[in-house]
N, C-alpha and C. Protein backbone atom coordinates (compact mmCIF):
# COMPACT_ATOMS: atom_id res chain seq x y z
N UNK A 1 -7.15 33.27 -28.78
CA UNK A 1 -7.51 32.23 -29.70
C UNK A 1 -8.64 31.42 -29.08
N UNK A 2 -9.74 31.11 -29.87
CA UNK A 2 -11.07 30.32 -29.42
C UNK A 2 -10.39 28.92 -29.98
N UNK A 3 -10.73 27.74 -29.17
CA UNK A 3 -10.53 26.37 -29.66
C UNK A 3 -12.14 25.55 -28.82
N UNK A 4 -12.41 25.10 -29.46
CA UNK A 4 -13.38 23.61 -28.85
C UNK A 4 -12.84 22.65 -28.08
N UNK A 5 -13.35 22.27 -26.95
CA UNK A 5 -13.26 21.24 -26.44
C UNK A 5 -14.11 20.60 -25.74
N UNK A 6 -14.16 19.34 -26.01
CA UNK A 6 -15.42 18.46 -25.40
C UNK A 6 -14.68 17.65 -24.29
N UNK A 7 -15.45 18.74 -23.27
CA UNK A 7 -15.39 18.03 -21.81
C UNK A 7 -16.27 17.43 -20.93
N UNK A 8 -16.44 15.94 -20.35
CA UNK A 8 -17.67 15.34 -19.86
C UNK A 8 -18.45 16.61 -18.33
N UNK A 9 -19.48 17.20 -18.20
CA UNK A 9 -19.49 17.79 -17.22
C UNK A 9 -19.93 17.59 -15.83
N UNK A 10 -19.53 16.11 -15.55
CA UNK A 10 -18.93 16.01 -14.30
C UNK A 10 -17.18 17.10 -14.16
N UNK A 11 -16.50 16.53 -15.28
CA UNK A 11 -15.29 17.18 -15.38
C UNK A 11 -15.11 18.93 -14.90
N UNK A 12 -16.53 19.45 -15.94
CA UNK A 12 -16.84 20.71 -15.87
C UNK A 12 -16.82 21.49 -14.63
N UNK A 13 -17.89 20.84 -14.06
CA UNK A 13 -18.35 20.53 -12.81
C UNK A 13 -16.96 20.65 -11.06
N UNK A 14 -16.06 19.85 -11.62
CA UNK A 14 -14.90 20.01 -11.06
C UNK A 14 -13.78 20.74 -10.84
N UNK A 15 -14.07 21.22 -12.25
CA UNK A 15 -12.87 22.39 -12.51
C UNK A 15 -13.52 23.36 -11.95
N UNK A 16 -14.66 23.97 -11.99
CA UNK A 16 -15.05 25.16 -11.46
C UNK A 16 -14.91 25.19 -9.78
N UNK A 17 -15.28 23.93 -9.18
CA UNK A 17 -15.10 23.71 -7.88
C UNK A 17 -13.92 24.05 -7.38
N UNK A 18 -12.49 23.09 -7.96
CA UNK A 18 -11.40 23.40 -7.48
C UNK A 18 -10.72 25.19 -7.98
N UNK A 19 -11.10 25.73 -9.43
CA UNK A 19 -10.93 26.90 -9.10
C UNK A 19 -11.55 28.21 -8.47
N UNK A 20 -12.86 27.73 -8.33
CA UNK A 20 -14.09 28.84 -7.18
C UNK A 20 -14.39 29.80 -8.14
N UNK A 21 -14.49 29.22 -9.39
CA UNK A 21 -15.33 30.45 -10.54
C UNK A 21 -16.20 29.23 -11.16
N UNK A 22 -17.45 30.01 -11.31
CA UNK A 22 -18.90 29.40 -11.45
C UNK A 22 -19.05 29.38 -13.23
N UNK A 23 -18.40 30.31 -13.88
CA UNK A 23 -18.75 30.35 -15.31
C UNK A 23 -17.80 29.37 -15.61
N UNK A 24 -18.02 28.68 -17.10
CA UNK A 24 -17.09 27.40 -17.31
C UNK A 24 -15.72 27.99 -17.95
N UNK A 25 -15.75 29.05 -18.98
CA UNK A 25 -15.02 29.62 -19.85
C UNK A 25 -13.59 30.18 -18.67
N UNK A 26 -13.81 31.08 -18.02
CA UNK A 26 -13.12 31.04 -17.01
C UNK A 26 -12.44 30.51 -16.13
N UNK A 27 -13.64 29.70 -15.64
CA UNK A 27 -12.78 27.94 -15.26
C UNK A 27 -11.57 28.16 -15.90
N UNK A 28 -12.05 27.43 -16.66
CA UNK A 28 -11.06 26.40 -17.78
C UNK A 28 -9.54 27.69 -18.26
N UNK A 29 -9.80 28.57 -18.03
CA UNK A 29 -8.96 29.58 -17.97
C UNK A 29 -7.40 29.54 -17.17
N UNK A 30 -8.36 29.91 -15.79
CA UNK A 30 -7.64 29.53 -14.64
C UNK A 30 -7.06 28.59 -14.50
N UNK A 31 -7.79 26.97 -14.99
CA UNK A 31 -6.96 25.93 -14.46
C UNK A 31 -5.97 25.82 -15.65
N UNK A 32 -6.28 26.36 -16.47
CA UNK A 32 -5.05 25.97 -17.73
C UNK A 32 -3.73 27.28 -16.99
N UNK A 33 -3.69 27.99 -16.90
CA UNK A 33 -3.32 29.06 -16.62
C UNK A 33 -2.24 28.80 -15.01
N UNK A 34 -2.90 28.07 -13.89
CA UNK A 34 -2.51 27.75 -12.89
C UNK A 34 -1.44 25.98 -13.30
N UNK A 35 -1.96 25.57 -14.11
CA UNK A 35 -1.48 24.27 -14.44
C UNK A 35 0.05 24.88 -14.77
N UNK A 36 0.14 25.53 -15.85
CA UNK A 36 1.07 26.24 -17.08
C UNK A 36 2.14 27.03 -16.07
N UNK A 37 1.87 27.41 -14.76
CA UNK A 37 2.81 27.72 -13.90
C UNK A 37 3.02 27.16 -12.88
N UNK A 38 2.24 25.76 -12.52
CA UNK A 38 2.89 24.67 -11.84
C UNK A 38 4.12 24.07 -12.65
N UNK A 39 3.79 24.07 -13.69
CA UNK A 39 4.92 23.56 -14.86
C UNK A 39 6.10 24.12 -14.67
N UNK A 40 5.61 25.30 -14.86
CA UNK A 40 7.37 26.26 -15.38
C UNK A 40 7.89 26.09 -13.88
N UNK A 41 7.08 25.89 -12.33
CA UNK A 41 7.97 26.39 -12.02
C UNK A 41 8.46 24.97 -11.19
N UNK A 42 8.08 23.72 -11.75
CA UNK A 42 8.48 22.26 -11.57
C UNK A 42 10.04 22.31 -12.26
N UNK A 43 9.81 23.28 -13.23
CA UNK A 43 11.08 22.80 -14.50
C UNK A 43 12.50 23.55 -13.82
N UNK A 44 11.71 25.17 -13.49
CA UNK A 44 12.95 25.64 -12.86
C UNK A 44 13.58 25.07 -11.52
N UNK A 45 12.64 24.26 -11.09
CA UNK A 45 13.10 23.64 -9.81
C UNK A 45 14.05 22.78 -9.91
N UNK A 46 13.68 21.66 -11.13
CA UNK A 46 14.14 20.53 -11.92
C UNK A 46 15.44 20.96 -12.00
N UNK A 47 15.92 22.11 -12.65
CA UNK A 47 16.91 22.40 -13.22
C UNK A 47 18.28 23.32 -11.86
N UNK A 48 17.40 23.50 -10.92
CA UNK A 48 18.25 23.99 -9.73
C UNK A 48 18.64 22.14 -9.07
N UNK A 49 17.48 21.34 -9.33
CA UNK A 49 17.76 20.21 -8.63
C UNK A 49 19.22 19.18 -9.28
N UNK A 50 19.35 19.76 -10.40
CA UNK A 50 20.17 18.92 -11.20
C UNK A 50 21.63 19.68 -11.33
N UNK A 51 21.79 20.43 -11.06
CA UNK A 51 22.75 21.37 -10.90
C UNK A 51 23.04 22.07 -12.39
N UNK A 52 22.22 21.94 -13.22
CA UNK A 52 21.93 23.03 -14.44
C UNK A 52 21.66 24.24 -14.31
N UNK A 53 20.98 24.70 -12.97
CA UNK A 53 21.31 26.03 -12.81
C UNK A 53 21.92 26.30 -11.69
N UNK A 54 22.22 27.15 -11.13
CA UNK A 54 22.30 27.34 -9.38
C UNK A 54 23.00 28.82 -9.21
N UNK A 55 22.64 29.37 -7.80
CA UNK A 55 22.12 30.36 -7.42
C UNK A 55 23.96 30.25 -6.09
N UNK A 56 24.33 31.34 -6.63
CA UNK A 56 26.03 31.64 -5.96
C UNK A 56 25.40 32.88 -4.87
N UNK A 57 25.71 32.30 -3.66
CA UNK A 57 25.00 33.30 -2.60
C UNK A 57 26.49 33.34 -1.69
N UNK A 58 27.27 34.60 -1.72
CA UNK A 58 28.74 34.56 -1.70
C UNK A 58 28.44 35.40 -0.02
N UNK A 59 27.86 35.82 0.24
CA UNK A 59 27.97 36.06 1.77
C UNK A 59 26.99 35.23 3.02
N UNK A 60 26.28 34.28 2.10
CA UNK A 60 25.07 33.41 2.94
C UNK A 60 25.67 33.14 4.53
N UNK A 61 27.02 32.63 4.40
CA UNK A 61 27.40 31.57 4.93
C UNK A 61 27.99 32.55 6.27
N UNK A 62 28.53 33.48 5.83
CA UNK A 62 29.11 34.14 6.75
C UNK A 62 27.62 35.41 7.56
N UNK A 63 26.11 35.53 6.95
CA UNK A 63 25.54 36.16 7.85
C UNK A 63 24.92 35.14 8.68
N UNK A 64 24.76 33.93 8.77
CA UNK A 64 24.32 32.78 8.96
C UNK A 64 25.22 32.65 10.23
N UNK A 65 26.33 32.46 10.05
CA UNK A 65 27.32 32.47 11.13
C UNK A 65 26.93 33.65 12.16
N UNK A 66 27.00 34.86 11.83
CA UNK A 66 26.47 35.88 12.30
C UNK A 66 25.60 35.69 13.26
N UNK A 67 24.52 35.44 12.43
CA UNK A 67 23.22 35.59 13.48
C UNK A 67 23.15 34.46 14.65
N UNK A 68 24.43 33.33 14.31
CA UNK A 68 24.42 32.34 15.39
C UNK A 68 24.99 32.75 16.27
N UNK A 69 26.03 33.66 16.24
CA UNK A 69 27.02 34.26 16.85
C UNK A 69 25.47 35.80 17.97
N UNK A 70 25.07 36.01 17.48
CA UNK A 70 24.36 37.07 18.01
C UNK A 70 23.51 36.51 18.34
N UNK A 71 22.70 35.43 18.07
CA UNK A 71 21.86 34.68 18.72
C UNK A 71 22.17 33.85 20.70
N UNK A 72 23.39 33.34 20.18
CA UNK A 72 24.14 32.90 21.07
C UNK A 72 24.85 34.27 22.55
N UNK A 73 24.77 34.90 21.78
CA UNK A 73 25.38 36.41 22.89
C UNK A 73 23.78 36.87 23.45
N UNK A 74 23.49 36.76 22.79
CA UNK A 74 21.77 37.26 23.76
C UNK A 74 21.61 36.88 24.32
N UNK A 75 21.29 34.98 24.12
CA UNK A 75 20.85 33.95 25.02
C UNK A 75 21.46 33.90 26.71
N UNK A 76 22.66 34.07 26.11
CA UNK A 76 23.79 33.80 27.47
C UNK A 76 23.14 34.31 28.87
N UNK A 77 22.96 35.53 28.75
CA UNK A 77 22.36 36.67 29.93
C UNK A 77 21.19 35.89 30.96
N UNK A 78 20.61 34.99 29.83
CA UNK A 78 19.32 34.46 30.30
C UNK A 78 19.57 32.66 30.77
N UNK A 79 20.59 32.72 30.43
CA UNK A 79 20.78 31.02 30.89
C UNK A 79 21.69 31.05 32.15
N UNK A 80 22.40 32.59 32.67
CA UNK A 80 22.86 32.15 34.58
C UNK A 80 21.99 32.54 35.02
């Protein structure tokens, strides 16, 4: 879809800078494009932050233990 928009081009000017493409059309591409998945992924964050979603990790806890446990048996050799 083509739409118009009147942008001052200092503005122009900026957007191309921060995305490192020289044509404007493109620009304006990218930053809409990069914006639109800062979003989504603010929201999914939002929603892990609030406890609306969340993520059941049923053996975390016990390889975690693990690797402290094997971390700790290596070390030993080297600390007499």
């Amino acid at each position: 879809m083509k739409i118009t928009v009147d942008l001052p081009e200092t503005e122009l000017v900026e957007i191309c800078e921060i995305t490192g493409i020289s044509k404007k059309g493109p620009a304006i591409r990218r930053l809409l494009a990069d914006t639109l998945q800062a979003q989504r992924r603010a929201t999914i964050a939002g929603r892990f932050l609030t406890g609306q979603w969340s993520a059941e990790l049923k053996t975390f806890e016990a390889a975690k233990a693990a690797d402290r446990s094997q971390s700790q048996t290596l070390s030993e050799p080297w600390r007499d």
